[in-house]
Structures are given as C-alpha cells and as structure tokens.
N, C-alpha and C. Protein backbone atom coordinates (compact mmCIF):
# COMPACT_ATOMS: atom_id res chain seq x y z
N UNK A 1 19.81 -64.03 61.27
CA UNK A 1 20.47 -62.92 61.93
C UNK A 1 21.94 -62.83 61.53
N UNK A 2 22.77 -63.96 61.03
CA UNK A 2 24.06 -64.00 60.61
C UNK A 2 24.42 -65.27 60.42
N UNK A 3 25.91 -65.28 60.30
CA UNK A 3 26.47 -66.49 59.61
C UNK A 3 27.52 -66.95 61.18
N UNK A 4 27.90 -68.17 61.21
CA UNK A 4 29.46 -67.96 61.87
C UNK A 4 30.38 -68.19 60.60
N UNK A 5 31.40 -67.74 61.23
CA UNK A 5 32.26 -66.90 60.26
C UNK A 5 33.29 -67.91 60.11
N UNK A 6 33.97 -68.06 61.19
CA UNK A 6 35.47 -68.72 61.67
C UNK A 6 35.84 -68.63 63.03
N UNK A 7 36.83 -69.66 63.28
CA UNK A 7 37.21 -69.92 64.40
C UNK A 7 38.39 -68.44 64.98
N UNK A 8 38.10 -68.08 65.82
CA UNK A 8 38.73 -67.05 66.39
C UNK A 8 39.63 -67.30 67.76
N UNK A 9 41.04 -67.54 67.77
CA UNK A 9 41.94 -67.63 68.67
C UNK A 9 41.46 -69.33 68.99
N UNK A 10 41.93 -69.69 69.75
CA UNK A 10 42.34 -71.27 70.35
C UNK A 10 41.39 -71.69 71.96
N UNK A 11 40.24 -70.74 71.93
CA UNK A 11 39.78 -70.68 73.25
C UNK A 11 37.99 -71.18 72.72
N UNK A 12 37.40 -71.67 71.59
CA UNK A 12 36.46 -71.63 71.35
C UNK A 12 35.79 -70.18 70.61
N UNK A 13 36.42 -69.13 70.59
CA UNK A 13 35.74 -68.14 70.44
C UNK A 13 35.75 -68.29 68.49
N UNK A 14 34.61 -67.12 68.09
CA UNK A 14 34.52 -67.49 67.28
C UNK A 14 34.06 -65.93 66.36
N UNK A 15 34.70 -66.06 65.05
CA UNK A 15 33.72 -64.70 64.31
C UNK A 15 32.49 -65.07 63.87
N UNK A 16 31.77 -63.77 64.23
CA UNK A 16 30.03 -63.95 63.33
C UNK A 16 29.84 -63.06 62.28
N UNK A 17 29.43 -63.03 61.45
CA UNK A 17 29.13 -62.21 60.11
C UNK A 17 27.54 -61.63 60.13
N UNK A 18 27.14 -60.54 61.17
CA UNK A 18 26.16 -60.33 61.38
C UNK A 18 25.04 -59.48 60.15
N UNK A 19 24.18 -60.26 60.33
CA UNK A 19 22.64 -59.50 59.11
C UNK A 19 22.30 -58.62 59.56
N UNK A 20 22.73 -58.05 61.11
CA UNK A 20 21.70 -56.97 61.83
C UNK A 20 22.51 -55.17 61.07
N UNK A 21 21.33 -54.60 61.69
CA UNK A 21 22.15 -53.06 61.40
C UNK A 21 23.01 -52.96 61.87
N UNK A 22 23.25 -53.36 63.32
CA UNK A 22 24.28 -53.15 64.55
C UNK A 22 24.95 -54.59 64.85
N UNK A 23 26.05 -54.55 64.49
CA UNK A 23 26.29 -56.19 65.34
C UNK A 23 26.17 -56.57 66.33
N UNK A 24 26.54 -55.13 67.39
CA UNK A 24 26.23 -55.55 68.70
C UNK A 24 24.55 -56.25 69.21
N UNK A 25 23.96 -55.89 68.59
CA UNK A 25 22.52 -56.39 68.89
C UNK A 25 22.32 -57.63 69.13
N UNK A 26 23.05 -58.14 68.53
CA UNK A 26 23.01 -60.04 68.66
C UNK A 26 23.57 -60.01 69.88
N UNK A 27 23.99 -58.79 70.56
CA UNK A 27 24.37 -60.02 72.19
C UNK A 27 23.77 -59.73 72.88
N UNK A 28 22.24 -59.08 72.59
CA UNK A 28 21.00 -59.41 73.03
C UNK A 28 21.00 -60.35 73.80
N UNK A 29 20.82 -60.97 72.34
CA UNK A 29 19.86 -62.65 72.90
C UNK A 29 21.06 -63.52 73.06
N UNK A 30 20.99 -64.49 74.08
CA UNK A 30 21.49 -65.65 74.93
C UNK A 30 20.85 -66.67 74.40
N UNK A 31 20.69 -67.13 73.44
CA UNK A 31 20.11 -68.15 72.42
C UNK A 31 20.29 -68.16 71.22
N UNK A 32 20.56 -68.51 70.56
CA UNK A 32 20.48 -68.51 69.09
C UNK A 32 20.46 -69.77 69.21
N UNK A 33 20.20 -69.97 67.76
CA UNK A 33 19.14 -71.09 66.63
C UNK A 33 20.60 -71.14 65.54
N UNK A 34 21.13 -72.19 65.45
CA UNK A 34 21.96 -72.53 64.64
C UNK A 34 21.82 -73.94 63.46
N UNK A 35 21.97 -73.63 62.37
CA UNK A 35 21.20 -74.86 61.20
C UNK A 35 22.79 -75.60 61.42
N UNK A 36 22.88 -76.39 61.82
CA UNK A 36 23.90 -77.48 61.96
C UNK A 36 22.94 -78.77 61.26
N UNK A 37 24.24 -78.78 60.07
CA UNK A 37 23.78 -80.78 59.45
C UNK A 37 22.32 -80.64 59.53
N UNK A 38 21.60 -79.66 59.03
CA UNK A 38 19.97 -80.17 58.17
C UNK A 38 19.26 -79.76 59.75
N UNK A 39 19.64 -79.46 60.59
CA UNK A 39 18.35 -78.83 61.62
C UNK A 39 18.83 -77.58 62.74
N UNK A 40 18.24 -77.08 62.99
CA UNK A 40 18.36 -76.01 63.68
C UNK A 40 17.96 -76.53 65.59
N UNK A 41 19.44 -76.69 65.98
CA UNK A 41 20.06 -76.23 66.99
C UNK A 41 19.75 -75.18 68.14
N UNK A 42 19.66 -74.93 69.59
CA UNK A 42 19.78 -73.92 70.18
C UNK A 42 20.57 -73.96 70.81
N UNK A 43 22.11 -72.80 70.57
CA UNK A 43 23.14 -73.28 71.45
C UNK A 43 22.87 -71.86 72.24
N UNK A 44 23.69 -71.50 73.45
CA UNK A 44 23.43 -70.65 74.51
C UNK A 44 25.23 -69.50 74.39
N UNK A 45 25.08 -68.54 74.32
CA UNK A 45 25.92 -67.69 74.31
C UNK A 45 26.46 -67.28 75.39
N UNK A 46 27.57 -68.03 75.56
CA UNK A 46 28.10 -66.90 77.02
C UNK A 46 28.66 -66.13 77.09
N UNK A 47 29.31 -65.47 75.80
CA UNK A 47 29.85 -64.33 75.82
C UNK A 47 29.70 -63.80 74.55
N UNK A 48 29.82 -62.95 74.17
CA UNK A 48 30.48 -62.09 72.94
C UNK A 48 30.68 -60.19 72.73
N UNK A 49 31.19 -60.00 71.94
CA UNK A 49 31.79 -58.64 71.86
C UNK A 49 32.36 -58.02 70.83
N UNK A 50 31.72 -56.65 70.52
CA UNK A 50 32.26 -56.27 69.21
C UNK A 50 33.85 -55.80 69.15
N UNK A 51 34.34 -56.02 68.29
CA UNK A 51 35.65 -56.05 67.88
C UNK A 51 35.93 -55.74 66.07
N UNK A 52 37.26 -54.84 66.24
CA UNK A 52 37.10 -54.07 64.94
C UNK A 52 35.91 -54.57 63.81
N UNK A 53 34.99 -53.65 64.34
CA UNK A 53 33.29 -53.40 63.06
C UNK A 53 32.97 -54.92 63.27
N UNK A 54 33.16 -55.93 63.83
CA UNK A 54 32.04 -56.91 63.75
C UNK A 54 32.48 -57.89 65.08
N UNK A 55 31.81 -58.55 64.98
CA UNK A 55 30.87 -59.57 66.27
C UNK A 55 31.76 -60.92 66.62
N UNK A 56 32.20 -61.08 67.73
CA UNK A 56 33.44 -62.35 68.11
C UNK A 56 32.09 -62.86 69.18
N UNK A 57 31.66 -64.66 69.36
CA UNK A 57 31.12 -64.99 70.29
C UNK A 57 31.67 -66.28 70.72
N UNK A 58 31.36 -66.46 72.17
CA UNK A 58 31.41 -67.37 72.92
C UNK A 58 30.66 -68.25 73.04
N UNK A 59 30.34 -69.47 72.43
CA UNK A 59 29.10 -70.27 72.75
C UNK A 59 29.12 -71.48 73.70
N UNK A 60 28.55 -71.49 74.65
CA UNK A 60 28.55 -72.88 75.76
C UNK A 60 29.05 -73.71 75.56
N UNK A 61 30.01 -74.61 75.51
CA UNK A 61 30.29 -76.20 75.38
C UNK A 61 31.20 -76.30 74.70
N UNK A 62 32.12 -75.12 73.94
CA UNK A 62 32.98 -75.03 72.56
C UNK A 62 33.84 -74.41 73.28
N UNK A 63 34.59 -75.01 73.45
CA UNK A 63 36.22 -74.53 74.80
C UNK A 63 37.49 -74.78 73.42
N UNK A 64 37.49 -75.19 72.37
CA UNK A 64 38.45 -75.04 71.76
C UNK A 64 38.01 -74.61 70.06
N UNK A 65 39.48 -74.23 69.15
CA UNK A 65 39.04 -74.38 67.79
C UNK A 65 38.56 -75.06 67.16
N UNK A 66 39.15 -76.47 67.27
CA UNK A 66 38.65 -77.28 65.94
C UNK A 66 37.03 -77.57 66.88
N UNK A 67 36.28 -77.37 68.08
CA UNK A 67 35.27 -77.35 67.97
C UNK A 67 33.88 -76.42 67.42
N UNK A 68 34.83 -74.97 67.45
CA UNK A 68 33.79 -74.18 66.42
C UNK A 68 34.35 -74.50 65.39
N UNK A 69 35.53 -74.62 64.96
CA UNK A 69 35.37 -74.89 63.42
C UNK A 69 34.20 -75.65 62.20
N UNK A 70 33.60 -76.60 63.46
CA UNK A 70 32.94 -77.17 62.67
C UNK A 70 31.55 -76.68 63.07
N UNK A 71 31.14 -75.31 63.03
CA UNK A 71 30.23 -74.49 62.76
C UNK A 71 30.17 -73.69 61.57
N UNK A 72 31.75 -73.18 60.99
CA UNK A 72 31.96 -72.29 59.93
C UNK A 72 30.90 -72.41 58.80
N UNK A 73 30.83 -71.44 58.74
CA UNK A 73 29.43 -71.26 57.35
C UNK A 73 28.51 -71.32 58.25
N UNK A 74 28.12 -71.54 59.26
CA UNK A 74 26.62 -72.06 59.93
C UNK A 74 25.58 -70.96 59.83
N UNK A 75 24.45 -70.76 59.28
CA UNK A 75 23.67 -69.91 59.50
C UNK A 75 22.63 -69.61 61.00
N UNK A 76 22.82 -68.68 61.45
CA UNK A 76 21.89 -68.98 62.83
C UNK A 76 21.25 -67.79 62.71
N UNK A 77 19.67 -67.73 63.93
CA UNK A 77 18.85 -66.93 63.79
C UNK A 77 18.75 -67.12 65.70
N UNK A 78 17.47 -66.03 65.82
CA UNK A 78 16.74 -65.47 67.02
C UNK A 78 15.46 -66.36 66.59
N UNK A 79 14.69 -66.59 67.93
CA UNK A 79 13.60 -66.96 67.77
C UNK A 79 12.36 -65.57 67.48
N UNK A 80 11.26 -65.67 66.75
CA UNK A 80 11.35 -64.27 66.07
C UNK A 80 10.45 -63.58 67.19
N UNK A 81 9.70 -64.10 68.01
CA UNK A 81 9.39 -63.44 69.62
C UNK A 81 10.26 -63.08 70.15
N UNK A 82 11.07 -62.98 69.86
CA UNK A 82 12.74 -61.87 70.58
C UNK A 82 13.05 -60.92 69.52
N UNK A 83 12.34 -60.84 68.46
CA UNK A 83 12.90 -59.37 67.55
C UNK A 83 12.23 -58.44 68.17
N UNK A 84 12.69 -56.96 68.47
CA UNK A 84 11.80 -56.17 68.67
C UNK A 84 10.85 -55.23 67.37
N UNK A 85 9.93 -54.51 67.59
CA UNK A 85 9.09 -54.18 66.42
C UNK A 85 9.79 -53.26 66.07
N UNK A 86 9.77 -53.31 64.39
CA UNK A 86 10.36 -51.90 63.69
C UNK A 86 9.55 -50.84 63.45
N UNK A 87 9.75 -49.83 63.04
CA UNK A 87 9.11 -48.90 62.70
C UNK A 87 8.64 -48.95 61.25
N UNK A 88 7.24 -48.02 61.23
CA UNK A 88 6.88 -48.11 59.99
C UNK A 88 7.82 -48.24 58.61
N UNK A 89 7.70 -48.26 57.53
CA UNK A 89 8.16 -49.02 56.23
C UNK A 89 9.98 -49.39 56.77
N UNK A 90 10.10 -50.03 57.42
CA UNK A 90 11.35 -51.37 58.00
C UNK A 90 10.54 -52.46 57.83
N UNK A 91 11.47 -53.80 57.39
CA UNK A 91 11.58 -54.64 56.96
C UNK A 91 12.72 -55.77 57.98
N UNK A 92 12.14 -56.86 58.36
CA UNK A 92 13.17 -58.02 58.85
C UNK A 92 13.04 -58.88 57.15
N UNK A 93 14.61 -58.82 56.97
CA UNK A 93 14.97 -59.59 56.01
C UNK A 93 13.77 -60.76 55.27
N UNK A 94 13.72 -61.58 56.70
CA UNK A 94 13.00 -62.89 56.13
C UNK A 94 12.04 -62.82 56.11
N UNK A 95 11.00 -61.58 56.47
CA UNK A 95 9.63 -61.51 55.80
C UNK A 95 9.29 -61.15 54.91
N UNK A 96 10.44 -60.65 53.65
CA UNK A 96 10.68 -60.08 52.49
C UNK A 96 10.43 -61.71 51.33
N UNK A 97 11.26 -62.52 52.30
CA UNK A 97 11.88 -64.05 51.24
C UNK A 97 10.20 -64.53 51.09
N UNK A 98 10.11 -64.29 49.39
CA UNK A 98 8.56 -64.90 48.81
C UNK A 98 7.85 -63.88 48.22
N UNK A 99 7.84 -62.49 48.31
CA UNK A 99 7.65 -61.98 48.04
C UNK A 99 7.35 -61.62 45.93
N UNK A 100 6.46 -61.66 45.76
CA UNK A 100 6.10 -61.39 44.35
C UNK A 100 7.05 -60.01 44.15
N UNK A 101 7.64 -60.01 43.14
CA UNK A 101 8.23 -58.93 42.63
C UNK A 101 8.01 -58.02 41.06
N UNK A 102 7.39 -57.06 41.28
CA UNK A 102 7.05 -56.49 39.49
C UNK A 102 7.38 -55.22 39.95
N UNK A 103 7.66 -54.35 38.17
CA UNK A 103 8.16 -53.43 38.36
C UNK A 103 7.10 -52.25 38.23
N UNK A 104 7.15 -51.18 38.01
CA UNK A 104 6.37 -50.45 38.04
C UNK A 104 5.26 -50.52 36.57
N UNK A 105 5.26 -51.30 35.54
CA UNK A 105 4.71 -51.46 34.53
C UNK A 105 3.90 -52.77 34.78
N UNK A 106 4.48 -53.41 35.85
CA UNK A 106 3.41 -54.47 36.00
C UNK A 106 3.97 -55.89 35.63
N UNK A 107 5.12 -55.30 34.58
CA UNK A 107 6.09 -56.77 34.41
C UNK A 107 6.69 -57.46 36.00
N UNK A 108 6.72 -59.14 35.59
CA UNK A 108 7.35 -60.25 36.80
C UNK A 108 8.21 -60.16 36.49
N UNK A 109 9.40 -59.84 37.77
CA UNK A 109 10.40 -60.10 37.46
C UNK A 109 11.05 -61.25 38.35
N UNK A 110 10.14 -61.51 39.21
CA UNK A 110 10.59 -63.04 39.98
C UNK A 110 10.07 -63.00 41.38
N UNK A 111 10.34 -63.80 42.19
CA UNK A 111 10.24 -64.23 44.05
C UNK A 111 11.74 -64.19 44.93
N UNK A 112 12.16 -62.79 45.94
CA UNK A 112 12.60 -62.80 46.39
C UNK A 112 13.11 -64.26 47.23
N UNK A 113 14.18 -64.56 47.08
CA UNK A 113 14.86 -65.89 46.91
C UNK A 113 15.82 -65.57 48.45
N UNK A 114 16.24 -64.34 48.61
CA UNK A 114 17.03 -63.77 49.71
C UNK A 114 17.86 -62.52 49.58
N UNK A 115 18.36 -61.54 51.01
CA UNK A 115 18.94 -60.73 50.44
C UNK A 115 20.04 -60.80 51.49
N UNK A 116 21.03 -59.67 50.82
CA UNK A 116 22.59 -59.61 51.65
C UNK A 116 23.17 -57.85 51.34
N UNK A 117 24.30 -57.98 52.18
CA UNK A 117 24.35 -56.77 52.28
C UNK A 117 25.81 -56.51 51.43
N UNK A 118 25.92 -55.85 50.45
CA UNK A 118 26.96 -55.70 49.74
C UNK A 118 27.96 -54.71 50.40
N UNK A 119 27.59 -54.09 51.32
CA UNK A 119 28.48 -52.96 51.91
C UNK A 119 27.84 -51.29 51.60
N UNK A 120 27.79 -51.44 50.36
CA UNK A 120 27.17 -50.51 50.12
C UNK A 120 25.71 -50.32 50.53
N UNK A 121 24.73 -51.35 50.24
CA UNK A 121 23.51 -51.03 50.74
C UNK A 121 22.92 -52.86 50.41
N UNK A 122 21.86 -53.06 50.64
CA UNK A 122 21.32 -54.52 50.67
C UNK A 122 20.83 -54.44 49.62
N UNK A 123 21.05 -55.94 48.96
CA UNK A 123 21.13 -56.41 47.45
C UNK A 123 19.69 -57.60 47.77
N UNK A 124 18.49 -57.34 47.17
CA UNK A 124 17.35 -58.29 46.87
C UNK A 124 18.05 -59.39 46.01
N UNK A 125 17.90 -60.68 46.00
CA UNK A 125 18.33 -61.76 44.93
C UNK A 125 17.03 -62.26 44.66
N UNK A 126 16.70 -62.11 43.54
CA UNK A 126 15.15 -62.30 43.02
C UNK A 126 15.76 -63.90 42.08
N UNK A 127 14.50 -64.54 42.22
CA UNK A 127 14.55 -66.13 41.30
C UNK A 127 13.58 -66.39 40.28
N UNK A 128 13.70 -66.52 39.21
CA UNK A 128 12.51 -66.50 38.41
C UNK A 128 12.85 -67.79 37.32
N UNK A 129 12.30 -68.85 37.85
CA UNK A 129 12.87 -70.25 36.95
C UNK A 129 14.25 -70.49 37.51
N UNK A 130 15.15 -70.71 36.77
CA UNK A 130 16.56 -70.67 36.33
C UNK A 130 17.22 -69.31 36.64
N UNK A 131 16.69 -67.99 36.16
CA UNK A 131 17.22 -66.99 36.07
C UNK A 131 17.12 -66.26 37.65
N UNK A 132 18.82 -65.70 37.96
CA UNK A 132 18.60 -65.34 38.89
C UNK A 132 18.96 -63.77 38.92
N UNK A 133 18.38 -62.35 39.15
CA UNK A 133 18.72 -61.33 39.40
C UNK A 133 18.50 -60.54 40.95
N UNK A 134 19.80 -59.34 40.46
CA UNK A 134 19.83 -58.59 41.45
C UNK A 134 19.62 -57.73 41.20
N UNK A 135 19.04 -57.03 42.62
CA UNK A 135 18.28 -55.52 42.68
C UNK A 135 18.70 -54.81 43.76
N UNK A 136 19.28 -53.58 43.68
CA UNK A 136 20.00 -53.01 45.28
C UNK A 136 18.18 -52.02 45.72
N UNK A 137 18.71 -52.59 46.99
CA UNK A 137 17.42 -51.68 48.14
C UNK A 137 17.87 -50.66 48.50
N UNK A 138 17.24 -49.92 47.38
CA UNK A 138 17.63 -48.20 47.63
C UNK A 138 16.72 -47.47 47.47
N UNK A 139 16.19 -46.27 47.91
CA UNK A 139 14.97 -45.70 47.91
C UNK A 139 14.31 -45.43 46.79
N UNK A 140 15.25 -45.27 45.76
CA UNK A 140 14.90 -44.45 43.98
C UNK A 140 14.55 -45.65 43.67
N UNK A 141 15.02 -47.08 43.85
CA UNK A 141 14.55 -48.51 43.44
C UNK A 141 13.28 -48.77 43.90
N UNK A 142 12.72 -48.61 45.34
CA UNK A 142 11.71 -49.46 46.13
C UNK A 142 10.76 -48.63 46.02
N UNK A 143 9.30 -48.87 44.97
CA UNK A 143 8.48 -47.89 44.72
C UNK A 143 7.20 -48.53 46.10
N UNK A 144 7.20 -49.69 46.26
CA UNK A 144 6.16 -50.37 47.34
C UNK A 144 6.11 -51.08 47.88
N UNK A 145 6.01 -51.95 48.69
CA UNK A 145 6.52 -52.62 49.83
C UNK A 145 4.28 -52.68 50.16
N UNK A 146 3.71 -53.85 49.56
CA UNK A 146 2.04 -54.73 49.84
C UNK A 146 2.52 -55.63 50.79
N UNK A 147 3.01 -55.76 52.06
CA UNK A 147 2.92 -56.86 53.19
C UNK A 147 1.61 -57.67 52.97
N UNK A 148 0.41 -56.74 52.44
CA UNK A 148 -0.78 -58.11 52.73
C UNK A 148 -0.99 -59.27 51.55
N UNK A 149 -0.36 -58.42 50.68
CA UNK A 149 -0.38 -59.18 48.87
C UNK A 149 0.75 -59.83 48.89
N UNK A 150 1.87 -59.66 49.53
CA UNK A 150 3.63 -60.08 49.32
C UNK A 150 4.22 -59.63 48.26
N UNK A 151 3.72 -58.42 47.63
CA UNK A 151 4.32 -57.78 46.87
C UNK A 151 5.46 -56.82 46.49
N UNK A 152 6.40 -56.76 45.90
CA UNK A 152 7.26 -55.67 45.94
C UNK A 152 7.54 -55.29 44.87
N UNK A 153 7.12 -53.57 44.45
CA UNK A 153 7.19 -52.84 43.51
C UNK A 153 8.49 -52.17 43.29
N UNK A 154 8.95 -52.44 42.19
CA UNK A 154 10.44 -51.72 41.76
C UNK A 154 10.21 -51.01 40.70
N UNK A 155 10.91 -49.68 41.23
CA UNK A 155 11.44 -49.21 39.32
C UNK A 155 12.78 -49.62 38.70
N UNK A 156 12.15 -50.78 38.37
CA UNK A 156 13.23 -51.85 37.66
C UNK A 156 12.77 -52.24 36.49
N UNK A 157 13.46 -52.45 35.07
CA UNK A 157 13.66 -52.74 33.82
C UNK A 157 13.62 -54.68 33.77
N UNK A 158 13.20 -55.06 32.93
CA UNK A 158 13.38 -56.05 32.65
C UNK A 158 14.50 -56.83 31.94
N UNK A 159 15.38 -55.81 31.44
CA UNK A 159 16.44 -56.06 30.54
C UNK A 159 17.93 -55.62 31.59
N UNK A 160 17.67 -55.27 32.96
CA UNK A 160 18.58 -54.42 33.86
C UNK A 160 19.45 -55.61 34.63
C-alpha cells in the first residue's frame, strides 16, 4: 500500500509515500503490516492525515523521531480482506507481480517483477534473466489483462 517515507516533526509522526489512488484511503485501516528487519509487523495507527498531496501518520508506541526513523524505507501493506473490490478491468498492484508478459506478436518479454508510479502514470518493471525493462500502464500499451493464465498483453516492441 506504501512506503514510510521519513520522520515528520519531533512527536513520532511520520511521512508515508502512498501506492493508493487516494492517500487518504490508508486511514481506513487502523492496522497496517509493516516489513521491519525481514518480517512483517502489525503496528496500529492512531492517527493520520493528508497534508500538502500526501499522507503524515501516527503509529502507536512511536512518541518521538529517532523512533520512526528507524522505519524509513519500510514497506507496509493492508491485510488483503480489508481491500475493497474494484471494478471491472482494475487491478491491485500485487496481483499483477508474476504475471507472464508478451506482446502482441506473441514475443516474451519477461515477469512483472513490480510496479510504481512515475507521476505521470504507473510504470510495469518487467524481469527477464538479468535484463530489466520498463513499460508505462497506459491504455494504447495494455492490449489484455488473462487473470486466469497471469498473462499480460502489450503492444510493446522487443527492441523498446
């Protein structure tokens, strides 16, 4: 669902670098799942709030800086029985990661490895061996979206 970001003011609070459409959405849930040191964590949110375009939170037990600090970089998630359902052809990020990828000719061009959001629009990072490419998720790009095969069809070049 996002990253933590950095330590924000001297009170525990903290920035999040949210994956969602909306940042506010994450103050949903009163749980999150945080990968601290090789395992995933559930710390409890007692506050948070959007602030210029992105997400400041409060998490239980972290009353000063240098104690979120040592969250920075942390990746955290929702447990996925708390996402609500999307609408037809929407996508949650991480049911994308594995995904077979060919282009409209049938050429491999790799296994969705992960994606992020460049600002402009969300960037697929495809892995194929060693070689790693990118593909922006844009409608003229995304010819198919097989959930039952794990497939994803691009009109994408092999040389691109």
């Amino acid at each position: 669902m996002g990253r933590l970001s950095a330590p924000y003011g001297v009170k525990g609070w903290l920035k999040v670098q949210s994956y969602a459409a909306s940042p506010d959405s994450l103050s949903e849930h009163s749980r999150w799942w945080v990968h601290v040191e090789s395992e995933w964590v559930c710390l409890e949110v007692e506050d948070s709030r959007v602030q210029h375009q992105g997400l400041i939170a409060k998490l239980v037990g972290f009353e000063n800086r240098e104690q979120v600090a040592k969250l920075r970089g942390a990746e955290f998630g929702v447990q996925r029985d708390q996402l609500p359902e999307l609408p037809e052809k929407e996508y949650y990020w991480h049911e994308l990661v594995g995904f077979a990828v060919i282009n409209i000719k049938g050429e491999t061009l790799g296994v969705i490895n992960h994606l992020f959001d460049s600002g402009a629009q969300p960037v697929i990072v495809l892995k194929d061996g060693k070689e790693e490419r990118l593909i922006p998720w844009v409608d003229h790009v995304i010819e198919r979206v097989d959930t039952g095969n794990r497939i994803l069809t691009v009109d994408w070049e092999l040389d691109y």
